[in-house]
C-alpha atoms as a PDB file:
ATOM      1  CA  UNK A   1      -5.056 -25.076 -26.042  1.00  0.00           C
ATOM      2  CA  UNK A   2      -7.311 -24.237 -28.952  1.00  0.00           C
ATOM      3  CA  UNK A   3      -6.272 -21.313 -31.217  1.00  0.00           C
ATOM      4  CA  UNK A   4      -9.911 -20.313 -31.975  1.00  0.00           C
ATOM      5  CA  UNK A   5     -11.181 -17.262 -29.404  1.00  0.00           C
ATOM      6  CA  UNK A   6     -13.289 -18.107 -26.849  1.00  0.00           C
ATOM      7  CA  UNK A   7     -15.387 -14.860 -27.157  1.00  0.00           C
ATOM      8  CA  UNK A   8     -14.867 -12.640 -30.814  1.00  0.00           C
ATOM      9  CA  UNK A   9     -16.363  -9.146 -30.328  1.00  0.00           C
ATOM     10  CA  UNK A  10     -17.100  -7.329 -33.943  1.00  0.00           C
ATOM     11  CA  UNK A  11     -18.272  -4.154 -34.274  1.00  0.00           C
ATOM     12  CA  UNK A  12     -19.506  -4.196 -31.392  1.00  0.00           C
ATOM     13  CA  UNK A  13     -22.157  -0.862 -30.100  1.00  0.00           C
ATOM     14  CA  UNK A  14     -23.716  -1.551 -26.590  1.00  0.00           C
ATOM     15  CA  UNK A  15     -25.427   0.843 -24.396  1.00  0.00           C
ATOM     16  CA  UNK A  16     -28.572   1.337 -22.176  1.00  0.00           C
ATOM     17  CA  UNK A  17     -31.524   2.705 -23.563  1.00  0.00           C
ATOM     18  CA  UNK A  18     -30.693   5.274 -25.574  1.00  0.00           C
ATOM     19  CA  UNK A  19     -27.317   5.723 -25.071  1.00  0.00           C
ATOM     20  CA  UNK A  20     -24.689   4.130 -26.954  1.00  0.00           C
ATOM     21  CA  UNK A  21     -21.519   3.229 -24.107  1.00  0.00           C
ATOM     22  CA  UNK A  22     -19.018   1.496 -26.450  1.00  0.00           C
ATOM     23  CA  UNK A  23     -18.613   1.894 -29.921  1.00  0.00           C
ATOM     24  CA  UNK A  24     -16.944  -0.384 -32.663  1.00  0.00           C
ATOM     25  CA  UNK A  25     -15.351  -2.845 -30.484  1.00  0.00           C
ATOM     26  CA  UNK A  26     -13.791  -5.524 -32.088  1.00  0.00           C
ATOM     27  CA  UNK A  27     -12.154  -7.669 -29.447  1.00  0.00           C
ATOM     28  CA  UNK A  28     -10.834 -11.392 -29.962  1.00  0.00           C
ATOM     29  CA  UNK A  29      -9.885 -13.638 -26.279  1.00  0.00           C
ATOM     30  CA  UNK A  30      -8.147 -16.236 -27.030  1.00  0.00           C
ATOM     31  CA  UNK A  31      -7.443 -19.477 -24.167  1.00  0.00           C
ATOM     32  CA  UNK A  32      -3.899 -18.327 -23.033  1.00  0.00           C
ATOM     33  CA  UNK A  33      -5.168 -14.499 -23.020  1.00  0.00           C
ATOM     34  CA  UNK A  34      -4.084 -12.418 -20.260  1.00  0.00           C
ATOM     35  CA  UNK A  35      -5.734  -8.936 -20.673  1.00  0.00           C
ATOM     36  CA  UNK A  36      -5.369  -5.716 -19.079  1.00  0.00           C
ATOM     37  CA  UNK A  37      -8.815  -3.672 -19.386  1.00  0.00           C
ATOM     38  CA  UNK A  38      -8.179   0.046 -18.423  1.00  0.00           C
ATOM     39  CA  UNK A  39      -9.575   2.797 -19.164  1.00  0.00           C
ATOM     40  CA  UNK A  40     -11.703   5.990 -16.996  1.00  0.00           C
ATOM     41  CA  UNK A  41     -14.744   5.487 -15.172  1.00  0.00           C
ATOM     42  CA  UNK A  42     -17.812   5.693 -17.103  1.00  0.00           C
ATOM     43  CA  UNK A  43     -15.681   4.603 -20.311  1.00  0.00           C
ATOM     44  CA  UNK A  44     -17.300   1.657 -20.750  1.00  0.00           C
ATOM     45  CA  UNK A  45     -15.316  -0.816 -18.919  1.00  0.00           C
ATOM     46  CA  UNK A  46     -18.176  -2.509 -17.076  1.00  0.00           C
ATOM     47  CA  UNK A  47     -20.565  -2.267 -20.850  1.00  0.00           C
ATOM     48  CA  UNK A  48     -18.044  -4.218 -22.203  1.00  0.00           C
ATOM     49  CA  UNK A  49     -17.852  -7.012 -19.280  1.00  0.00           C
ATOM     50  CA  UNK A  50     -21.697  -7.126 -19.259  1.00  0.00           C
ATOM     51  CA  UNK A  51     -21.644  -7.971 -23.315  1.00  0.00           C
ATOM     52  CA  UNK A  52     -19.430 -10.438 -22.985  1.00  0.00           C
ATOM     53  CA  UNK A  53     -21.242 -12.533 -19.898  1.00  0.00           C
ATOM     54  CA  UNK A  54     -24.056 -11.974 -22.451  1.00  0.00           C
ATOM     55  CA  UNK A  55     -25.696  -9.745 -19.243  1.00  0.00           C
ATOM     56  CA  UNK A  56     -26.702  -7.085 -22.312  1.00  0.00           C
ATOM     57  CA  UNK A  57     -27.309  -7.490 -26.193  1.00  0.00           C
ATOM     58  CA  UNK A  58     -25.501  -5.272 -28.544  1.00  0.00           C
ATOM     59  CA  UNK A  59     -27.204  -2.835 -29.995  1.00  0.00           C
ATOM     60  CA  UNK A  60     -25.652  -3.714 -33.631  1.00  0.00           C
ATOM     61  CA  UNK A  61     -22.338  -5.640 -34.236  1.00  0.00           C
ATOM     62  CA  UNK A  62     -22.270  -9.372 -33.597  1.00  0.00           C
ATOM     63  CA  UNK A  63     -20.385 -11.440 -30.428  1.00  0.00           C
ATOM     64  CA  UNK A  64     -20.148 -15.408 -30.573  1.00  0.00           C
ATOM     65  CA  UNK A  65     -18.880 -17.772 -27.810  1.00  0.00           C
ATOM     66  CA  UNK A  66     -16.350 -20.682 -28.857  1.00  0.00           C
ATOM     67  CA  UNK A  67     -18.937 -23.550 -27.205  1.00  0.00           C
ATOM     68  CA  UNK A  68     -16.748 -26.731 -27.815  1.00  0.00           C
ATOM     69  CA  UNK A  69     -18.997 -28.838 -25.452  1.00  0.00           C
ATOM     70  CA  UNK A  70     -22.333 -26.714 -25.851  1.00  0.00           C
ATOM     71  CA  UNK A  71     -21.676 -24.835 -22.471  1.00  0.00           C
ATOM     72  CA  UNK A  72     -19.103 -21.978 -22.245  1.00  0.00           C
ATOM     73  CA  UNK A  73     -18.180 -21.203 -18.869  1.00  0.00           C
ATOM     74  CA  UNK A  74     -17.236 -18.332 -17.700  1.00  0.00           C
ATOM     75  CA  UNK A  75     -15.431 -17.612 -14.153  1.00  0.00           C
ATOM     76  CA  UNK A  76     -16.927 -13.833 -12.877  1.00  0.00           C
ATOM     77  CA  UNK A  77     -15.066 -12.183 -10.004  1.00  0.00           C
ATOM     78  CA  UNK A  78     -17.420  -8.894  -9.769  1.00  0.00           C
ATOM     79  CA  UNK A  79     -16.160  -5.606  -8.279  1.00  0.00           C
ATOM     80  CA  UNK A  80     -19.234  -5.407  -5.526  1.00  0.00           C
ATOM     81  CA  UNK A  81     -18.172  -7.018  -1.572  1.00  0.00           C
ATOM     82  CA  UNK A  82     -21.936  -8.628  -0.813  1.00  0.00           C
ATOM     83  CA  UNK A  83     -21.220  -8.937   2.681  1.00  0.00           C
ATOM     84  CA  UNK A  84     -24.788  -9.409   4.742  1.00  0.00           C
ATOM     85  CA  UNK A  85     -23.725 -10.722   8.198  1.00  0.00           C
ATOM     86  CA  UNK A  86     -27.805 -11.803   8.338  1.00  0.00           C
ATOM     87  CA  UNK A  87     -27.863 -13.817   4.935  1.00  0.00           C
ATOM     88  CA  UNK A  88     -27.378 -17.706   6.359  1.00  0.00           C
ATOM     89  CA  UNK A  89     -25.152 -19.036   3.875  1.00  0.00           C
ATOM     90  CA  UNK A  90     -21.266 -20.379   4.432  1.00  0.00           C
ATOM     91  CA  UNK A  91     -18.311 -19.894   2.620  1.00  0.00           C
ATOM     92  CA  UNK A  92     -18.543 -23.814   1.719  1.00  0.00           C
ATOM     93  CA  UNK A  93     -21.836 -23.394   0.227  1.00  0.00           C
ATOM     94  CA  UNK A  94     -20.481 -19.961  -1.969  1.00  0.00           C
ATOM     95  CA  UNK A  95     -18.245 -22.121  -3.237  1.00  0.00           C
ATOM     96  CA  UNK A  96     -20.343 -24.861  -4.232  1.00  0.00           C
ATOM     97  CA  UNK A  97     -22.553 -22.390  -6.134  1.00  0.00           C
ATOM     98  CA  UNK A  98     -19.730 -21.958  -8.940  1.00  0.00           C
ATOM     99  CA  UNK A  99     -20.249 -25.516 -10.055  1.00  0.00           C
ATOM    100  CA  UNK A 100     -24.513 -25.292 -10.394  1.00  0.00           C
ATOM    101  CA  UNK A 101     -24.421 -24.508 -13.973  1.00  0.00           C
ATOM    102  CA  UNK A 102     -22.692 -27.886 -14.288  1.00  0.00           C
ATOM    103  CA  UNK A 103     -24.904 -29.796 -12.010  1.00  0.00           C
ATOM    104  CA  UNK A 104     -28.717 -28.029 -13.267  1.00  0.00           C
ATOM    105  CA  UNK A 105     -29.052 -27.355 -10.096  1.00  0.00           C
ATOM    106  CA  UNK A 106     -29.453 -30.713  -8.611  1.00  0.00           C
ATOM    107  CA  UNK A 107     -28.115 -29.676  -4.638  1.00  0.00           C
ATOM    108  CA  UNK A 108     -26.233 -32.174  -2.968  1.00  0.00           C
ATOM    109  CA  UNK A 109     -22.803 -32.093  -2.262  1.00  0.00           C
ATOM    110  CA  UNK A 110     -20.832 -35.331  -3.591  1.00  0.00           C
ATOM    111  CA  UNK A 111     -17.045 -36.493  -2.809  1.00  0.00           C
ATOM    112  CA  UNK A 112     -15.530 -35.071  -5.727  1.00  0.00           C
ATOM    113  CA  UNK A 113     -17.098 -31.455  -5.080  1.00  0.00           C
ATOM    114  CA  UNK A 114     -16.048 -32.108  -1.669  1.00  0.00           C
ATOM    115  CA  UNK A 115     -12.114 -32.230  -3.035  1.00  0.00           C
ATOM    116  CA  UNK A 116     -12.681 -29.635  -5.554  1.00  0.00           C
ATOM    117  CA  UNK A 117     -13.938 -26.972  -2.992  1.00  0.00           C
ATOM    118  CA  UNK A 118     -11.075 -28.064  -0.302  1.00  0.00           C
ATOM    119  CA  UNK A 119      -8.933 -27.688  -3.167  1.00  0.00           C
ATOM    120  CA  UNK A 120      -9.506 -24.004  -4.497  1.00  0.00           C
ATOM    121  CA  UNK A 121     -10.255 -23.086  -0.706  1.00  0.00           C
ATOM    122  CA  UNK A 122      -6.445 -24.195   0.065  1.00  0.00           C
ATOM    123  CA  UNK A 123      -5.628 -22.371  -3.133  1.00  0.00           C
ATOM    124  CA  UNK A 124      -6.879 -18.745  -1.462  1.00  0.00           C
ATOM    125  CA  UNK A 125      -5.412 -19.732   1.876  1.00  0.00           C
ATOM    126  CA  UNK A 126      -8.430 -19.982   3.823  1.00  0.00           C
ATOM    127  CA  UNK A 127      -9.483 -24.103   4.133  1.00  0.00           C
ATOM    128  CA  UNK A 128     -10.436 -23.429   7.775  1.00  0.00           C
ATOM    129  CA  UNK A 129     -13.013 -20.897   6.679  1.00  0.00           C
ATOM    130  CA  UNK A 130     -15.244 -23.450   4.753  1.00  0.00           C
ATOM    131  CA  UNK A 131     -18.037 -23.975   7.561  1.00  0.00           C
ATOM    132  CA  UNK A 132     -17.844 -19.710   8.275  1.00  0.00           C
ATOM    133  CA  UNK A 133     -21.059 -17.485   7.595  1.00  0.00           C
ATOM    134  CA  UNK A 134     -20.287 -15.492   5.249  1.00  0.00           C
ATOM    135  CA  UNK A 135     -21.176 -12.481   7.282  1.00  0.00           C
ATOM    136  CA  UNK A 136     -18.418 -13.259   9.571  1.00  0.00           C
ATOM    137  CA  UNK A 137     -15.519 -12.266   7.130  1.00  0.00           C
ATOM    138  CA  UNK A 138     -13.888  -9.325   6.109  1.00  0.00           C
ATOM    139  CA  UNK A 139     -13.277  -7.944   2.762  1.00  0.00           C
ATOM    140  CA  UNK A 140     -10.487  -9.261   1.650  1.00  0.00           C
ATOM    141  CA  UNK A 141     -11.699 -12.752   2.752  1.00  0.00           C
ATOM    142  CA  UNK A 142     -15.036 -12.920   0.877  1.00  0.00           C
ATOM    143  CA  UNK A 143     -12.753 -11.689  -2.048  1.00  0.00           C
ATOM    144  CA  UNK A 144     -11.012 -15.097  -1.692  1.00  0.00           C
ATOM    145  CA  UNK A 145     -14.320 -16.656  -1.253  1.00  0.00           C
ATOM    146  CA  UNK A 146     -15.933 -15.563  -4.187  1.00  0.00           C
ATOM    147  CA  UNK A 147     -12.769 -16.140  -6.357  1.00  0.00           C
ATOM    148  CA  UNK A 148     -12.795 -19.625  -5.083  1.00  0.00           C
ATOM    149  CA  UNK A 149     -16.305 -19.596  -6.368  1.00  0.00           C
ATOM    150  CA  UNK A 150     -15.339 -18.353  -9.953  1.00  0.00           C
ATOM    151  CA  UNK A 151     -12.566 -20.183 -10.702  1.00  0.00           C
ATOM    152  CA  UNK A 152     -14.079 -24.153  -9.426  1.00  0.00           C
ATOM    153  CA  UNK A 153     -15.538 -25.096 -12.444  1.00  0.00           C
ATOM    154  CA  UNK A 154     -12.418 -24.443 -14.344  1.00  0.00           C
ATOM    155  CA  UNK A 155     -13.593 -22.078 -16.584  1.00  0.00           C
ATOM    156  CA  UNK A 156     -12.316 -21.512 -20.283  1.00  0.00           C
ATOM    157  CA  UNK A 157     -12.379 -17.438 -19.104  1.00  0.00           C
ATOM    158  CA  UNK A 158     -12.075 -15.575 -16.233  1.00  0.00           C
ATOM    159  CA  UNK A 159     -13.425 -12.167 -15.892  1.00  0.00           C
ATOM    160  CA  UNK A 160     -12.335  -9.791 -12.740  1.00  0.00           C
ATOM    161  CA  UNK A 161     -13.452  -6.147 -12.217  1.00  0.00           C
ATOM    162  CA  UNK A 162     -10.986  -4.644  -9.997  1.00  0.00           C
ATOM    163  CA  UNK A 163      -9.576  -7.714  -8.522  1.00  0.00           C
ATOM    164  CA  UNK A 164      -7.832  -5.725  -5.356  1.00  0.00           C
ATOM    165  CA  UNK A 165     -10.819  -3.302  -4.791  1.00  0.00           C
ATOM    166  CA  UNK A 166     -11.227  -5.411  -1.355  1.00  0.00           C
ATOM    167  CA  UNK A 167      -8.326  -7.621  -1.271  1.00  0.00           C
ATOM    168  CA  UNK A 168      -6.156  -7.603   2.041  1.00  0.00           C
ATOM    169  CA  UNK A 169      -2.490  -6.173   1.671  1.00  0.00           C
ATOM    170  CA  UNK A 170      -0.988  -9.181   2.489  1.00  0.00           C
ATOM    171  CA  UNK A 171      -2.983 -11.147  -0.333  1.00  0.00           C
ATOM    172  CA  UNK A 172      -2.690  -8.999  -3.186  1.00  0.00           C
ATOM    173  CA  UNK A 173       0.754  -9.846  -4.178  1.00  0.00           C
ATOM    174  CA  UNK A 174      -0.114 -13.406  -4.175  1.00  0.00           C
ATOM    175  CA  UNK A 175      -3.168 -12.824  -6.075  1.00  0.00           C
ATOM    176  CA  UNK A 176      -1.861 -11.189  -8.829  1.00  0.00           C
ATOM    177  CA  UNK A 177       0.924 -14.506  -8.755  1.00  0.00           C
ATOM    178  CA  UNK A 178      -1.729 -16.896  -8.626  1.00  0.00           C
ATOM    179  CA  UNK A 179      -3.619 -15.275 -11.386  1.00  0.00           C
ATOM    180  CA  UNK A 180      -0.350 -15.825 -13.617  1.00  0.00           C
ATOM    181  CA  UNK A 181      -0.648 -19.473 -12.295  1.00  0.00           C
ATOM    182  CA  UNK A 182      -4.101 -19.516 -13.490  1.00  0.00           C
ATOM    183  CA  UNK A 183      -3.409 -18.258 -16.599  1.00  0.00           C
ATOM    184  CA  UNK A 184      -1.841 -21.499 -17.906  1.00  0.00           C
ATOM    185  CA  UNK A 185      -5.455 -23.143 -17.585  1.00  0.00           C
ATOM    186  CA  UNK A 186      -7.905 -20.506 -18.660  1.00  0.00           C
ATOM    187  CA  UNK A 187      -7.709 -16.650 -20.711  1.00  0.00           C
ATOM    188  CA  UNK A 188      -8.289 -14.017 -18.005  1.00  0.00           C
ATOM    189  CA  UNK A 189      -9.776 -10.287 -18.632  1.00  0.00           C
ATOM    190  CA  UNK A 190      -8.701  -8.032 -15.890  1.00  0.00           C
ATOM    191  CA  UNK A 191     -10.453  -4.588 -15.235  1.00  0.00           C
ATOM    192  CA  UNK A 192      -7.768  -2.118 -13.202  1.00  0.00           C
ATOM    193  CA  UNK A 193      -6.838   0.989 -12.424  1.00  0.00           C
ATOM    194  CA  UNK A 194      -3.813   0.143 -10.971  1.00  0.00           C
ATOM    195  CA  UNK A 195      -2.129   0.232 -13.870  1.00  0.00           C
ATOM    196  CA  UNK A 196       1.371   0.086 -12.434  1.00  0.00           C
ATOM    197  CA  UNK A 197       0.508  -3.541 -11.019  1.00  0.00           C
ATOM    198  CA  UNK A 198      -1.040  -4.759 -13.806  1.00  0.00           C
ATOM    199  CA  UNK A 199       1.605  -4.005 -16.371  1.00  0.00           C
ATOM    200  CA  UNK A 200       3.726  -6.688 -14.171  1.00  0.00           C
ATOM    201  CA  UNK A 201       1.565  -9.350 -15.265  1.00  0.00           C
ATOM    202  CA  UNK A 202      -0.783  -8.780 -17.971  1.00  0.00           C
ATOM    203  CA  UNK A 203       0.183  -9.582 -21.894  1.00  0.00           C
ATOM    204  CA  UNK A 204      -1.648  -7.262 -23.421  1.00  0.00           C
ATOM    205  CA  UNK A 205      -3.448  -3.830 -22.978  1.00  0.00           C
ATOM    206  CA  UNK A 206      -7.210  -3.147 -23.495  1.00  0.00           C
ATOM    207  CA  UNK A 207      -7.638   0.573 -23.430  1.00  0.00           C
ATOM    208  CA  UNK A 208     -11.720   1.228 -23.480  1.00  0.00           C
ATOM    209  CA  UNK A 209     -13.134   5.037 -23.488  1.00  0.00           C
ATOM    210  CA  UNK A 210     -16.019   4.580 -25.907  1.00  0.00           C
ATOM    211  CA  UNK A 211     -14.148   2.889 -28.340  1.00  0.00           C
ATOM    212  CA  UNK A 212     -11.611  -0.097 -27.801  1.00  0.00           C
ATOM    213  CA  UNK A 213      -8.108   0.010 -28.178  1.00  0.00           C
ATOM    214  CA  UNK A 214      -6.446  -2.947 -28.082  1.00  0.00           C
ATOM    215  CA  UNK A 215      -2.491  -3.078 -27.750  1.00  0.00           C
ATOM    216  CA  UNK A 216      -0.650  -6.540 -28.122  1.00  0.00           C
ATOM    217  CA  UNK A 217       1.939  -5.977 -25.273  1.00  0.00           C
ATOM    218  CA  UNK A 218       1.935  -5.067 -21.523  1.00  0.00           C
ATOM    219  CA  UNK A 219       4.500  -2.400 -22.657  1.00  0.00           C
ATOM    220  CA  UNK A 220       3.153   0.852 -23.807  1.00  0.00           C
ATOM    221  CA  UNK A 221       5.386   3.928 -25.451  1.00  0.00           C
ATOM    222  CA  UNK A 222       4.451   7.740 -25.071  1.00  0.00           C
ATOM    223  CA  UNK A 223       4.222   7.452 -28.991  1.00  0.00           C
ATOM    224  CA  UNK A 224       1.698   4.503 -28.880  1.00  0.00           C
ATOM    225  CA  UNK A 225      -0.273   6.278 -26.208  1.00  0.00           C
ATOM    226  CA  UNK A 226      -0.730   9.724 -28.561  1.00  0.00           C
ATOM    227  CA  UNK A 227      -3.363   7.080 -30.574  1.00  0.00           C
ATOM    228  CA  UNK A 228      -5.192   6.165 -27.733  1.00  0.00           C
ATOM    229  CA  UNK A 229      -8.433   7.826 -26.140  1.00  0.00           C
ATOM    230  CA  UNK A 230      -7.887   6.646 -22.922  1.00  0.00           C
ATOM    231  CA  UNK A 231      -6.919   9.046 -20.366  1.00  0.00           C
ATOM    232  CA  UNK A 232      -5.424   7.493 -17.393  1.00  0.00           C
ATOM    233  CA  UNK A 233      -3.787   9.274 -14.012  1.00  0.00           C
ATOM    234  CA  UNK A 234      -1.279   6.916 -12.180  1.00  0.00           C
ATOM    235  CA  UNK A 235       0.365   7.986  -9.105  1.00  0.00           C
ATOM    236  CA  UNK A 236       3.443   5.537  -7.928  1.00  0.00           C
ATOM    237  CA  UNK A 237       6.620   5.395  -6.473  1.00  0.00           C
ATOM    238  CA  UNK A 238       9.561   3.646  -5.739  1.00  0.00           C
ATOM    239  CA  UNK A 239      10.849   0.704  -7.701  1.00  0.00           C
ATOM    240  CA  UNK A 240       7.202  -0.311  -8.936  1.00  0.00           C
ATOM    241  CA  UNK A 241       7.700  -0.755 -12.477  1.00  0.00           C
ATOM    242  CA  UNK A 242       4.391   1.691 -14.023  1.00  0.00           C
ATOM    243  CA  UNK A 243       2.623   2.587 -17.337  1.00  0.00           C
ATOM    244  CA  UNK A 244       1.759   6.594 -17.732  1.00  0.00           C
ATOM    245  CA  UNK A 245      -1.715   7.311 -20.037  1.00  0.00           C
ATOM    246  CA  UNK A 246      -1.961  10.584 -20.992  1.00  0.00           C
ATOM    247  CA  UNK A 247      -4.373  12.585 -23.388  1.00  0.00           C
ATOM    248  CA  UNK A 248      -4.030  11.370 -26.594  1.00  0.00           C
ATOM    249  CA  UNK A 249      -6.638  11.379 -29.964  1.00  0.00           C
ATOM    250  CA  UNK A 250      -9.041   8.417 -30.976  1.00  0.00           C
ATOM    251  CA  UNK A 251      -7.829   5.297 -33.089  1.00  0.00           C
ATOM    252  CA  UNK A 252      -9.044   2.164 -32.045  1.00  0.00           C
ATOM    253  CA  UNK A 253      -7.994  -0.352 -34.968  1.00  0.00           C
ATOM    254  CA  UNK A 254      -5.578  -3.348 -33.595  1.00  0.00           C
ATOM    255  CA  UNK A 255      -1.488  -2.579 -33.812  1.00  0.00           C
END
C-alpha cells in the first residue's frame, strides 16, 4: 500500500448556511487506516463524513483526494435503512449499483460482475437473497445488502455511519470481524457510539465535537481524555473490554 493519504483534511471549517459545524480539522486517512469516529450527536460527525464524500464544500481550509488512477472510490455504508417494500428493485440489482461509477452507467450485467456480486453476497451470508425485493428483508439484511453494495468495487476507503444501527444480533460480531478482514484491502472510517465495541477493533480514535481530535491508538487514558472536547456516556458490562469519555477541555492538535 501507498504511504500517501487517500483523503488530507487541513484546516478544515464546514457548516450549513450560516453555521459553522466543525472547526480546524486537520485529518490525514491513510490506505491501512482503521478509524474510530466518536463523538455526541450534533458534534459534527455526519459534517465531517459529508466533506469528505465531497457531499459539502468547506467553508475555508482545503481537502484533496489521493486520485492515483483519476477516480477515487469511495465505499459509503450510510446510517439510514431505505426499506420501501413498493420500490421494484432486488438485492442483485443493489448490488450491482456499487460498481456504476466504474461502468458510466452502461447497464448490463456481464460474467465477471456476475462473480463479483455472488462473491461479496457470500461474503454477508446471504447468496440466496440475490433475486429478493428489497422490500422483502429486514433490517439487518438490507444492512448486508447495502454493505455488499459499498464494498464491490473495492474501494481505496470505506466510510460507515453507525455500522450496527440495524444490524441483526447474530451478525454484528461477524461484522465488526469482517471489517478487520477488510481492512487489509482498503482504510475504513467508522462512526459509533458504541464505543466499547469499537475500541476492540479500531487503531485509532477520532474524537469530533466541533473541533477534531485525533488520537493515534484505540487505547485512551483518563489523562488523555482531560484534552479532549468530546463528551461521551458508555454504559457496559461484563467482560466487554470499554473506553469511558468524560468532560474534558478543548485541544484538538494531533498526539
Amino acid at each position: 500500500m501507498s504511504n500517501s493519504p487517500i483523503v488530507s483534511l487541513k484546516g478544515v471549517n464546514a457548516g450549513y448556511a450560516d453555521e459553522v459545524v466543525i472547526n480546524d480539522v486537520n485529518l490525514d486517512v491513510f490506505p491501512s487506516d482503521f478509524i474510530g469516529v466518536i463523538g455526541p450527536n450534533g458534534g459534527g460527525k455526519t459534517t465531517l463524513i459529508k466533506v469528505i464524500l465531497g457531499l459539502i464544500k468547506p467553508i475555508s481550509g482545503e481537502i484533496n483526494w489521493n486520485k492515483a488512477d483519476g477516480i477515487l472510490h469511495i465505499g459509503y455504508l450510510p446510517q439510514t435503512n431505505f426499506n420501501d417494500k413498493y420500490f421494484p428493485i432486488s438485492v442483485k440489482e443493489v448490488v450491482f449499483s456499487g460498481l456504476m461509477s466504474k461502468k458510466n452507467f452502461i447497464v448490463g450485467y456481464k460474467k465477471k460482475d456476475e462473480e463479483k456480486i455472488h462473491k461479496v453476497l457470500e461474503l454477508m451470508g446471504i447468496p440466496h437473497l440475490a433475486h429478493k425485493n428489497i422490500g422483502e428483508l429486514s433490517g439487518g439484511q438490507m444492512q448486508r445488502v447495502l454493505l455488499c453494495r459499498a464494498i464491490i468495487s473495492e474501494p481505496g476507503l470505506l466510510i460507515l455511519d453507525e455500522p450496527n444501527t440495524f444490524v441483526d444480533n447474530s451478525f454484528e460480531r461477524d461484522l465488526y470481524d469482517l471489517l478487520k478482514e477488510l481492512n487489509k484491502e482498503m482504510a475504513i472510517l467508522m462512526v459509533s457510539h458504541d464505543v466499547g465495541t469499537i475500541t476492540s477493533y479500531v487503531k485509532t480514535i477520532a474524537c469530533v465535537n466541533q473541533y477534531l481530535h485525533y488520537h493515534k491508538s484505540n487505547v485512551i487514558t483518563q489523562s488523555q481524555l482531560d484534552s479532549y472536547n468530546c463528551p461521551i456516556q458508555l454504559i457496559t458490562h461484563g467482560k466487554i473490554p470499554h473506553t469511558v469519555l468524560g468532560d474534558h477541555n478543548h485541544n484538538h492538535s494531533h498526539d
